[in-house]
N, C-alpha and C. Protein backbone atom coordinates (compact mmCIF):
# COMPACT_ATOMS: atom_id res chain seq x y z
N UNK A 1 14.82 -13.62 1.87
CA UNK A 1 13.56 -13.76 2.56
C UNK A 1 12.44 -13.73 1.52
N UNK A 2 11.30 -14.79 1.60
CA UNK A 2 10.40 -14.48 0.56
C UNK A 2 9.45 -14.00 1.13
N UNK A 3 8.70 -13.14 0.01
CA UNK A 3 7.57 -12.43 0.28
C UNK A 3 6.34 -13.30 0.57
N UNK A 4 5.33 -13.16 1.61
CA UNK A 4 3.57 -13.66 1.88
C UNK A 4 3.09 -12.89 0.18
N UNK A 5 2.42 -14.25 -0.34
CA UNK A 5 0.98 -14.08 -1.00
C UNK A 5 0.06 -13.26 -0.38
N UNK A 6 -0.60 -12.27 -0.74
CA UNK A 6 -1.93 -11.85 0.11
C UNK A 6 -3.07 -11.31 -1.50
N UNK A 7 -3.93 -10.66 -0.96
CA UNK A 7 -4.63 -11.02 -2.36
C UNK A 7 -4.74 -9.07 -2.09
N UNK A 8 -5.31 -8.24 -3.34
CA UNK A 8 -4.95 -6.99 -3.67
C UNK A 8 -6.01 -6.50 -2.25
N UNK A 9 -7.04 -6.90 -1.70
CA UNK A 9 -8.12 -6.38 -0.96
C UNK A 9 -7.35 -6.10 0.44
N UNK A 10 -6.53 -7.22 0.67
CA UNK A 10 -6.06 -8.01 1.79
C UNK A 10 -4.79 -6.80 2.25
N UNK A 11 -3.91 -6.67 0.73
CA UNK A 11 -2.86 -5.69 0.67
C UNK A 11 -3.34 -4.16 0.96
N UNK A 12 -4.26 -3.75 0.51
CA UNK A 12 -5.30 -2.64 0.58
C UNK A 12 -5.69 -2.14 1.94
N UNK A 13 -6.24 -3.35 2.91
CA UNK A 13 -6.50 -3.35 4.28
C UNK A 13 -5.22 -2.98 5.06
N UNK A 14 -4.12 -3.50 4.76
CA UNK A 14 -3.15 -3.53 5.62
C UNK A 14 -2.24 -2.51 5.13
N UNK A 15 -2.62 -1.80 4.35
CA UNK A 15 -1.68 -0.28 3.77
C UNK A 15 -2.53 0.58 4.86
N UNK A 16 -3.84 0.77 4.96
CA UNK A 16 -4.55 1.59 5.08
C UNK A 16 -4.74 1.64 6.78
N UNK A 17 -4.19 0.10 7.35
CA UNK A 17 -4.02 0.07 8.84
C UNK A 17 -2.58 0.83 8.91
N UNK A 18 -1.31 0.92 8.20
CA UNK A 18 -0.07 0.84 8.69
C UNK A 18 0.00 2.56 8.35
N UNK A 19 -0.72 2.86 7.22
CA UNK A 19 -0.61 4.73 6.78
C UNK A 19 -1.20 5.20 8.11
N UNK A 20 -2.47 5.13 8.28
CA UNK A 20 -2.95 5.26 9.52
C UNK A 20 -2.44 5.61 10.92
N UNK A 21 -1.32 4.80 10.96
CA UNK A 21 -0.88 4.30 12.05
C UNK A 21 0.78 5.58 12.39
N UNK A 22 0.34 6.84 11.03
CA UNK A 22 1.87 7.41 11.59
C UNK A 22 1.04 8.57 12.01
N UNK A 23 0.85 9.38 12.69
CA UNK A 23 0.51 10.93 13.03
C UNK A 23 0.14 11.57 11.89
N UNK A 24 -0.70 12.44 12.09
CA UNK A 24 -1.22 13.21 11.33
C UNK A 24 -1.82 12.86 9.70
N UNK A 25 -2.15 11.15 10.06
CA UNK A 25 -2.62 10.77 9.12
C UNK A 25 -4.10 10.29 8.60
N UNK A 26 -4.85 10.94 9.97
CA UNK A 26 -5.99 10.32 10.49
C UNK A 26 -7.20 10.48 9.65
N UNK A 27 -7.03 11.54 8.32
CA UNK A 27 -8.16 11.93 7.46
C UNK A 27 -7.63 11.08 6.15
N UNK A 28 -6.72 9.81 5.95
CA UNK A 28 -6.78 8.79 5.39
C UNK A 28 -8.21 8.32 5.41
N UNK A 29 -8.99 7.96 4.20
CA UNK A 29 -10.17 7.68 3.98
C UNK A 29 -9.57 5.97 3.36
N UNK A 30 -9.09 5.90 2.19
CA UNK A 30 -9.08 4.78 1.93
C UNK A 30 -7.68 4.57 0.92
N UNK A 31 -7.23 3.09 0.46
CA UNK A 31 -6.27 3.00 0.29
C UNK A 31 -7.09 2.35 -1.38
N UNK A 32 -5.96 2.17 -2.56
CA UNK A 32 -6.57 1.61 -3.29
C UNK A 32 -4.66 1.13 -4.35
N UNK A 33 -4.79 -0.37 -4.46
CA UNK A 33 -3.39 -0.73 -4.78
C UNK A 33 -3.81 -1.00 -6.21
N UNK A 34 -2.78 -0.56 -7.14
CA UNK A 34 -2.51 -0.42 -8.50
C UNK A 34 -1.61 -1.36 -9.43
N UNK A 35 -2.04 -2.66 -9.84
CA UNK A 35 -0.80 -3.21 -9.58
C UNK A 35 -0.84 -4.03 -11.44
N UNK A 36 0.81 -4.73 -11.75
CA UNK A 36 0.19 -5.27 -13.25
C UNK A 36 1.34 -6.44 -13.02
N UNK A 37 1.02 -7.81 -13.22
CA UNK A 37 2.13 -8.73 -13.27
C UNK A 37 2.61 -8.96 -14.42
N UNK A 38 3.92 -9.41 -14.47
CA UNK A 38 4.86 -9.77 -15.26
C UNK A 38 5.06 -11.21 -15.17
N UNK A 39 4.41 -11.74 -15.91
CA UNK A 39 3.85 -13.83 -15.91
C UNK A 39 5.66 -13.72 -16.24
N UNK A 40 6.60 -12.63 -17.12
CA UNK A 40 7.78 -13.49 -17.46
C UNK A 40 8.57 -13.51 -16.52
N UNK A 41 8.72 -12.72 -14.96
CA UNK A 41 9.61 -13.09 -13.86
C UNK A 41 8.63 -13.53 -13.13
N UNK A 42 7.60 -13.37 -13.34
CA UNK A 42 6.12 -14.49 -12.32
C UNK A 42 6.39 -13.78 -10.52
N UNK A 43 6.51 -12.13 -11.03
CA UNK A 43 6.23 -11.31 -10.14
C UNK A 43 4.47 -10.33 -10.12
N UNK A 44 4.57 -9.41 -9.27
CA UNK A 44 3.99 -8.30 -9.44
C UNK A 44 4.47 -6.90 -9.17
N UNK A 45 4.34 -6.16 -9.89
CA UNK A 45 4.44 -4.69 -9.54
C UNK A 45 3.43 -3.85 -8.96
N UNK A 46 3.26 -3.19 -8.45
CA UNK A 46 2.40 -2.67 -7.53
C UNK A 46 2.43 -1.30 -6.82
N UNK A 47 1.45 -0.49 -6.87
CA UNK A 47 1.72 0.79 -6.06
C UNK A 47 0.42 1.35 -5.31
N UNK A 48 0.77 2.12 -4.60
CA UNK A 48 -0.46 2.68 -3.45
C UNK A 48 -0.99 3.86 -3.80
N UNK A 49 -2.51 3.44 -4.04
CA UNK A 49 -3.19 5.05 -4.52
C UNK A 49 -3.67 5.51 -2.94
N UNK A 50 -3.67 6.95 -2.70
CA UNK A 50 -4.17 7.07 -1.05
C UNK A 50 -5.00 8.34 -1.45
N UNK A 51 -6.34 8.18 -0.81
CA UNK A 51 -7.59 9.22 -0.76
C UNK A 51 -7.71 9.54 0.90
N UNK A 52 -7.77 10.75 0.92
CA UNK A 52 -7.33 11.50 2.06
C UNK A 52 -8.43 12.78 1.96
N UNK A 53 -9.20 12.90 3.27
CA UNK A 53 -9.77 14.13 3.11
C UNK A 53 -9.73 15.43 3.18
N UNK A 54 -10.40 16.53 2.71
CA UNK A 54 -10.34 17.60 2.63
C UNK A 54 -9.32 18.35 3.83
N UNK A 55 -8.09 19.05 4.11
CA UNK A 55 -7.30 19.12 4.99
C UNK A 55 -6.40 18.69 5.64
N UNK A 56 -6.31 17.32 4.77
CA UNK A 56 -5.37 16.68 5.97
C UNK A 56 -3.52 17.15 5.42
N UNK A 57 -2.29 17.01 6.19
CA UNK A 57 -1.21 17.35 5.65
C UNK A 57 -0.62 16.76 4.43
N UNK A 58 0.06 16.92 3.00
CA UNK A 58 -0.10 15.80 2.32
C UNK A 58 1.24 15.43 2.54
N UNK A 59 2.17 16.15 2.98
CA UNK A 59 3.59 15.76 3.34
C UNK A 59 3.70 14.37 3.98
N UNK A 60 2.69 14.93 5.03
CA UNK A 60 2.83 13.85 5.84
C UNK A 60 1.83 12.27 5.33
N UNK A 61 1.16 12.77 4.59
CA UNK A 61 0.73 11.68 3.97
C UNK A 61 1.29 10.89 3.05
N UNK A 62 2.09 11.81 2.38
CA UNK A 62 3.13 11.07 1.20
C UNK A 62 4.03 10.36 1.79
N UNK A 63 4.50 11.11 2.72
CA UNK A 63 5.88 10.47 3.53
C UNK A 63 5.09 8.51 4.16
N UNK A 64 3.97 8.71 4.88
CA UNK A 64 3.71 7.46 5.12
C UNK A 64 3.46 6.55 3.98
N UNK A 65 2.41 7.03 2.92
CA UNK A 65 2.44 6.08 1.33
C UNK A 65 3.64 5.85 1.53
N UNK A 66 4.98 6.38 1.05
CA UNK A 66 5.81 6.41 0.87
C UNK A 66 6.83 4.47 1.53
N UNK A 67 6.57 5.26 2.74
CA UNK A 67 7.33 4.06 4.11
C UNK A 67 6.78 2.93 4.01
N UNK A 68 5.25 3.23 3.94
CA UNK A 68 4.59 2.18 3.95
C UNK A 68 4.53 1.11 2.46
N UNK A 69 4.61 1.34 1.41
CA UNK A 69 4.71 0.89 0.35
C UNK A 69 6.06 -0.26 0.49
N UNK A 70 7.45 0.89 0.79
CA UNK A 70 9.02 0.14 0.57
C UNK A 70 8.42 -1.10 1.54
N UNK A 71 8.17 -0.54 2.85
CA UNK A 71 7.94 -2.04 4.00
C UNK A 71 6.97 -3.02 3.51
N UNK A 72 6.48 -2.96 2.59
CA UNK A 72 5.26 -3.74 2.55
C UNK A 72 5.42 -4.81 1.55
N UNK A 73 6.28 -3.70 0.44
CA UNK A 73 6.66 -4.27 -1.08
C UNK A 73 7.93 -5.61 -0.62
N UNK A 74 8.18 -5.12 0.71
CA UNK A 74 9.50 -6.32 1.12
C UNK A 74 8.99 -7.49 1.90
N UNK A 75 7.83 -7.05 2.44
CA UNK A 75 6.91 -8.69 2.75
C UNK A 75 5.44 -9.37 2.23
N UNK A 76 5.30 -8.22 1.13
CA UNK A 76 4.06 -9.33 0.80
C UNK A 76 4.56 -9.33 -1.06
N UNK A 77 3.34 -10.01 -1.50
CA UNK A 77 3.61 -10.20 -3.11
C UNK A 77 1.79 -10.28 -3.26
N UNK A 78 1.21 -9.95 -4.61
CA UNK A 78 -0.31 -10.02 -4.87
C UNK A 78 -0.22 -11.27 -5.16
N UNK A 79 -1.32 -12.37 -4.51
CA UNK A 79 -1.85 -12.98 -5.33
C UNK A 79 -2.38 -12.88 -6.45
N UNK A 80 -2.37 -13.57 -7.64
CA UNK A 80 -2.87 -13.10 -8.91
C UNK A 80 -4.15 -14.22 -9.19
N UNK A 81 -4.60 -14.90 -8.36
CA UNK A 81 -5.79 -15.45 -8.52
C UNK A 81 -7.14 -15.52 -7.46
């Protein structure tokens, strides 16, 4: 199955809808993706920075970064332009 192009803003939006979206994740402030391509397999690598406010659980926050990253990393890819 190949991965959707989306561009890093695009990937960013849709981490930050899907973290969101598990319980006790609701003091998610913002998402911010980290990413560096490799022109020699003409991939990207990529990871999820998550800012979360004062109190919230981080278990449970890691655990969604977490889910949400593997599911995401299996349908999208960064655009690099």
């Amino acid at each position: 199955m190949s991965r959707s192009p989306v561009s890093k803003d695009e990937l960013e939006r849709i981490a930050l809808q899907e973290i969101r979206s598990f319980p006790g994740t609701e003091r998610v402030v913002s998402i911010e993706v980290e990413f560096e391509p490799d022109y020699r397999l003409g991939t990207t690598d990529w990871k999820l920075h998550v800012v979360a406010q004062e109190g919230c659980d981080l278990a449970r926050v890691q655990y969604a970064a977490k889910t949400t990253s593997d599911r995401l990393k299996r349908r999208y890819d960064i655009r690099l332009n």
